[in-house]
Protein backbone atom coordinates (compact mmCIF):
# COMPACT_ATOMS: atom_id res chain seq x y z
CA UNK A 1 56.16 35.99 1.84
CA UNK A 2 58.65 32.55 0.96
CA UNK A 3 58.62 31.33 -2.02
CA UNK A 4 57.35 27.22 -2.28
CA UNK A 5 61.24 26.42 -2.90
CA UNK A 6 61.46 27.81 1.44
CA UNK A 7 57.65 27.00 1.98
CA UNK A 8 55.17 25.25 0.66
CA UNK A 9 51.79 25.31 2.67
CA UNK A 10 50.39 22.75 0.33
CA UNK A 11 53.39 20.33 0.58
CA UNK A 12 52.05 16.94 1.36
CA UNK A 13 54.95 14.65 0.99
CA UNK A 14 55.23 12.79 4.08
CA UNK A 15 52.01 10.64 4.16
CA UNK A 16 52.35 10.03 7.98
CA UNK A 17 52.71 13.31 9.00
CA UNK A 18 49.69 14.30 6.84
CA UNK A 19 47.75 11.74 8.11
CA UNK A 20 48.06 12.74 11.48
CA UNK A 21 47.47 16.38 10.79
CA UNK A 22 43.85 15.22 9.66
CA UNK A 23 43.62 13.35 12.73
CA UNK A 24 44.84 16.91 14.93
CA UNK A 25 42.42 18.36 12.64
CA UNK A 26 39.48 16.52 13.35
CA UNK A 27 40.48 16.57 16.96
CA UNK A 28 41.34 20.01 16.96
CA UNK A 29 39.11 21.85 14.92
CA UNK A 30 40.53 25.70 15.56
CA UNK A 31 44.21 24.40 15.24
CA UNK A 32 46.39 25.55 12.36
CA UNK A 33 47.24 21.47 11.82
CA UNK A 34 49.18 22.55 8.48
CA UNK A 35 52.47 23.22 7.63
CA UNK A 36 54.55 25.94 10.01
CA UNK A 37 55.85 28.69 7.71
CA UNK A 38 58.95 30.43 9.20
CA UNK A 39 58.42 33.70 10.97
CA UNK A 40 60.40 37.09 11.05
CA UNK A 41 62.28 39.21 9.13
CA UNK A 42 62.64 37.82 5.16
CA UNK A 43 66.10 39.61 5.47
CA UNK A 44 67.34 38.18 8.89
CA UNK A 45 71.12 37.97 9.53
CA UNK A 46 69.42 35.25 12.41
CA UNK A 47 68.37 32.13 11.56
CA UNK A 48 66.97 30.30 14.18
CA UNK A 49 66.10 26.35 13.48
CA UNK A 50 63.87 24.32 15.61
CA UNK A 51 63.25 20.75 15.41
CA UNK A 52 59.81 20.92 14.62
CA UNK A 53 55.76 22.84 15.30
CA UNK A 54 54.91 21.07 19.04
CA UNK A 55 51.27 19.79 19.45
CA UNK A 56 49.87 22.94 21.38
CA UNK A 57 52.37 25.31 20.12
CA UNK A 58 53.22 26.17 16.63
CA UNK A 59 50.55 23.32 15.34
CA UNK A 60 47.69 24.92 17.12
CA UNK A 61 48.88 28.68 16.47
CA UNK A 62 50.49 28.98 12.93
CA UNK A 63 53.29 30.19 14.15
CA UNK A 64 56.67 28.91 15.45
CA UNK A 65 57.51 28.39 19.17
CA UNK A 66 53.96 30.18 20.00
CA UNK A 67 51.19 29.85 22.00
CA UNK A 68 53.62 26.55 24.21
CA UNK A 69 56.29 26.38 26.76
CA UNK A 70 58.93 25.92 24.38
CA UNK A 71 58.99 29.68 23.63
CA UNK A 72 58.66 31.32 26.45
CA UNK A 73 62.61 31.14 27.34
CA UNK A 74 63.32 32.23 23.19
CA UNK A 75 60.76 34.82 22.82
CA UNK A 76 62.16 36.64 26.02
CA UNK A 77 65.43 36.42 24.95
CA UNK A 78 64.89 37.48 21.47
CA UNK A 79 63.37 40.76 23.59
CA UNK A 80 65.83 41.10 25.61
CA UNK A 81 68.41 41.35 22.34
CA UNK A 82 66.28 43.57 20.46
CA UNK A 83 65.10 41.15 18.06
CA UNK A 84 61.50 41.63 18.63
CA UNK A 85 59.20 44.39 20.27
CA UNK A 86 57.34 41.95 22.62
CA UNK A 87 58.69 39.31 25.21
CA UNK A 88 55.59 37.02 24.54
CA UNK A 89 54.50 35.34 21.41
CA UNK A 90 50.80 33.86 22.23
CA UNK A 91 49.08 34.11 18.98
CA UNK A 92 49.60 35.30 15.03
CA UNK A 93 47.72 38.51 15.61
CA UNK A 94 49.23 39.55 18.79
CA UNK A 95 51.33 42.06 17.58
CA UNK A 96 54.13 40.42 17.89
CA UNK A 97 57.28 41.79 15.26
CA UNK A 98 60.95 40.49 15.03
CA UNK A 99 63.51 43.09 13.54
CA UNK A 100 66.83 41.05 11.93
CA UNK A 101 65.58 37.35 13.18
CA UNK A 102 63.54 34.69 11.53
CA UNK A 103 62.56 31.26 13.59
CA UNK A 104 62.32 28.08 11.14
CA UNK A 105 62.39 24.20 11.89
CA UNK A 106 64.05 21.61 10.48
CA UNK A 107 60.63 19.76 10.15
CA UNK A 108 57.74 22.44 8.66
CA UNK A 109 54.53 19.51 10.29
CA UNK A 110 53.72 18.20 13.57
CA UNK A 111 55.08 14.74 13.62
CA UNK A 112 53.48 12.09 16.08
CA UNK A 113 55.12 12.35 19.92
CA UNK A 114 57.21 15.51 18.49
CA UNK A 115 59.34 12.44 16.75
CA UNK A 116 60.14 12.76 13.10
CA UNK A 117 61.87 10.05 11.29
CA UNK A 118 65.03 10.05 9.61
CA UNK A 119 63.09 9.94 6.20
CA UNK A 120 61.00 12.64 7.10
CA UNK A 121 63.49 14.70 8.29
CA UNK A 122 65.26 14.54 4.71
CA UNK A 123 62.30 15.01 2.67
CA UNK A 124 61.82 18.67 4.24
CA UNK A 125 65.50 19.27 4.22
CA UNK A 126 65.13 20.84 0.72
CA UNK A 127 63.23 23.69 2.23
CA UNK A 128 66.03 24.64 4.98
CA UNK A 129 68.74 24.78 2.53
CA UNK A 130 66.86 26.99 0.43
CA UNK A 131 66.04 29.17 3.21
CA UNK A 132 69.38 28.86 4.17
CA UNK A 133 70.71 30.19 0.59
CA UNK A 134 68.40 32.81 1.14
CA UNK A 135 70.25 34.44 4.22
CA UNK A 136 72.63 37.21 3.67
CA UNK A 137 76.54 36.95 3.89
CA UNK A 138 78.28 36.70 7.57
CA UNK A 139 75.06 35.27 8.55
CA UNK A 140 74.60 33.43 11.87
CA UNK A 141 72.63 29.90 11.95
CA UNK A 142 71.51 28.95 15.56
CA UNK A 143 70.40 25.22 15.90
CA UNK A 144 67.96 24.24 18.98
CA UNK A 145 69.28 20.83 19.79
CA UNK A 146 71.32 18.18 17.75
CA UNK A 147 68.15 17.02 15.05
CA UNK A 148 68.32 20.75 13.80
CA UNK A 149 72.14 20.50 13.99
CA UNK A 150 72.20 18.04 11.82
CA UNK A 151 69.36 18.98 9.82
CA UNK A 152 71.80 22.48 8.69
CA UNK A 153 74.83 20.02 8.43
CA UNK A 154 72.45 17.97 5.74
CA UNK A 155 71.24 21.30 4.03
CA UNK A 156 75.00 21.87 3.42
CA UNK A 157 75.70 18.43 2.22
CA UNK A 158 78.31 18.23 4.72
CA UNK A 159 78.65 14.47 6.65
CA UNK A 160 76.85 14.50 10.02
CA UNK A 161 80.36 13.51 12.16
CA UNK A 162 81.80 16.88 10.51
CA UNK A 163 80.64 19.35 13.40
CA UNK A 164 79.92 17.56 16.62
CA UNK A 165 77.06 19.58 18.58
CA UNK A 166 77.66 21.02 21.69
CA UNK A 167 75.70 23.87 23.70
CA UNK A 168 77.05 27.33 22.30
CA UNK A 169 79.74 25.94 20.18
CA UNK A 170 80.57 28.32 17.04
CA UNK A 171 81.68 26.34 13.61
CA UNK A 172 82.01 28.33 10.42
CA UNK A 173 80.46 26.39 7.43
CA UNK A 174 81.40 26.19 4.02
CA UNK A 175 80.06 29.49 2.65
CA UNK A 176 81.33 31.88 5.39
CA UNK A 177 78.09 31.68 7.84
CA UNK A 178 78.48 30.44 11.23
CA UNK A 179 76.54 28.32 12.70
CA UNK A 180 75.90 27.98 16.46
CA UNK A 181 74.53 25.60 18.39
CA UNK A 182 72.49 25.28 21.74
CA UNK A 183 70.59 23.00 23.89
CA UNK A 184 66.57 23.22 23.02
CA UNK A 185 64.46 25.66 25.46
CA UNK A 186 62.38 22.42 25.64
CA UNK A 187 59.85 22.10 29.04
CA UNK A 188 61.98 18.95 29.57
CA UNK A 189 65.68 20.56 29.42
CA UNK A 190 64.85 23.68 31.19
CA UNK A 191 62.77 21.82 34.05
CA UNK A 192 66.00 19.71 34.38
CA UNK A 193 68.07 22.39 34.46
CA UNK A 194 70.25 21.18 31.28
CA UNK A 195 69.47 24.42 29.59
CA UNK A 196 68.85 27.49 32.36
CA UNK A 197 68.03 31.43 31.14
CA UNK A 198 71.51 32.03 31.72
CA UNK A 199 72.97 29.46 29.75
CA UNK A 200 70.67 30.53 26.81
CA UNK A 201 72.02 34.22 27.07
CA UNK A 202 74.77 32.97 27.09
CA UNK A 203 74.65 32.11 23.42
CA UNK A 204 72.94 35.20 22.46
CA UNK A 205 76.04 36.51 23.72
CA UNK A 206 78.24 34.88 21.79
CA UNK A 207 75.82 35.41 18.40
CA UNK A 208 76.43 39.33 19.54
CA UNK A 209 80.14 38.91 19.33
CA UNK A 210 79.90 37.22 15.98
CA UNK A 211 78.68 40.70 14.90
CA UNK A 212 74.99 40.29 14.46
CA UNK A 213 73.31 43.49 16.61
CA UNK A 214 70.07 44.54 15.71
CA UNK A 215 71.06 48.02 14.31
């Protein structure tokens, strides 16, 4: 579906991360313990970025934000916009579609304790800002917490202190696309209330005002 210059399944350039995807692998025999490609629609006007596949999540499933905690909270609201025909996302072959949306992270491999390093974190920048070229004009870029913030500020080659994050704060970047940011629907931030189902449609809201509707 992506070209490698988006996604590469066979990309292999962070010898740590590899490394531990053997060890998931051998641990985990049935996980997906590769690469995450992105998911949704190849000609989104939504571009959502993650930090990066959790360990029982996207790692284990294939698939972005599926099959953990972390997606519950963005798979309903993506429903509840019209973005995709299902509320759940529990496996690849579950049926599950999403209509002018894609889901990407910043970092495409499980990294030990969800924790990329800075290094890594560069080395698969190359893949976001090509997905990122990708995107059609007037586009909307929403960022799950400040690593993917600042993963789209690097894509752009902008300095990190240029947009400061902040939950559902709207910056328009360099080529016209806006990018908008939000707490992550982590377990961790919604069980301590720093991100709540209201605050999240709340941003959904504001995406809908910036003129992307699913038609």
């Amino acid at each position: 579906m992506f070209s490698k210059q988006v996604f590469d399944q066979d990309c292999r350039a962070c010898q740590r991360l590899d490394d531990f995807l053997s060890e998931v692998k051998q641990k985990y025999p049935d996980y997906h313990a590769c690469p995450v490609a992105p998911f949704g629609d190849k000609n989104a006007k939504l571009l959502i970025v993650g930090l990066a596949p959790g360990m029982h999540g996207a790692n284990a499933t294939g698939r972005p934000f599926t099959g953990d905690y972390a997606g519950l909270l963005l798979y309903e609201a993506l429903f509840d916009f019209g973005y995709g025909n299902q509320k759940n996302s529990e496996s690849l072959d579950d049926g599950l579609k999403l209509t002018g949306c894609r889901i990407t992270n910043a970092v495409k491999c499980l990294p030990p304790q969800n924790k990329p390093t800075g290094t890594e974190i560069n080395l698969c920048n190359h893949f976001l800002a090509a997905e990122i070229k990708m995107l059609p004009e007037k586009a909307v870029i929403m960022v799950l917490g400040s690593i993917a913030h600042q993963s789209v500020l690097k894509a752009y080659g902008l300095k990190l202190s240029t947009v400061k994050f902040g939950h559902n704060k709207v910056h328009e970047l360099p080529d016209g696309k806006m990018l908008v940011s939000s707490y992550h629907c982590s377990r961790y931030n919604i069980n301590t209330k720093r991100l709540t189902k209201e605050m999240f449609t709340d941003v959904f809201e504001t995406i809908s005002r910036l003129g992307v509707r699913v038609q």
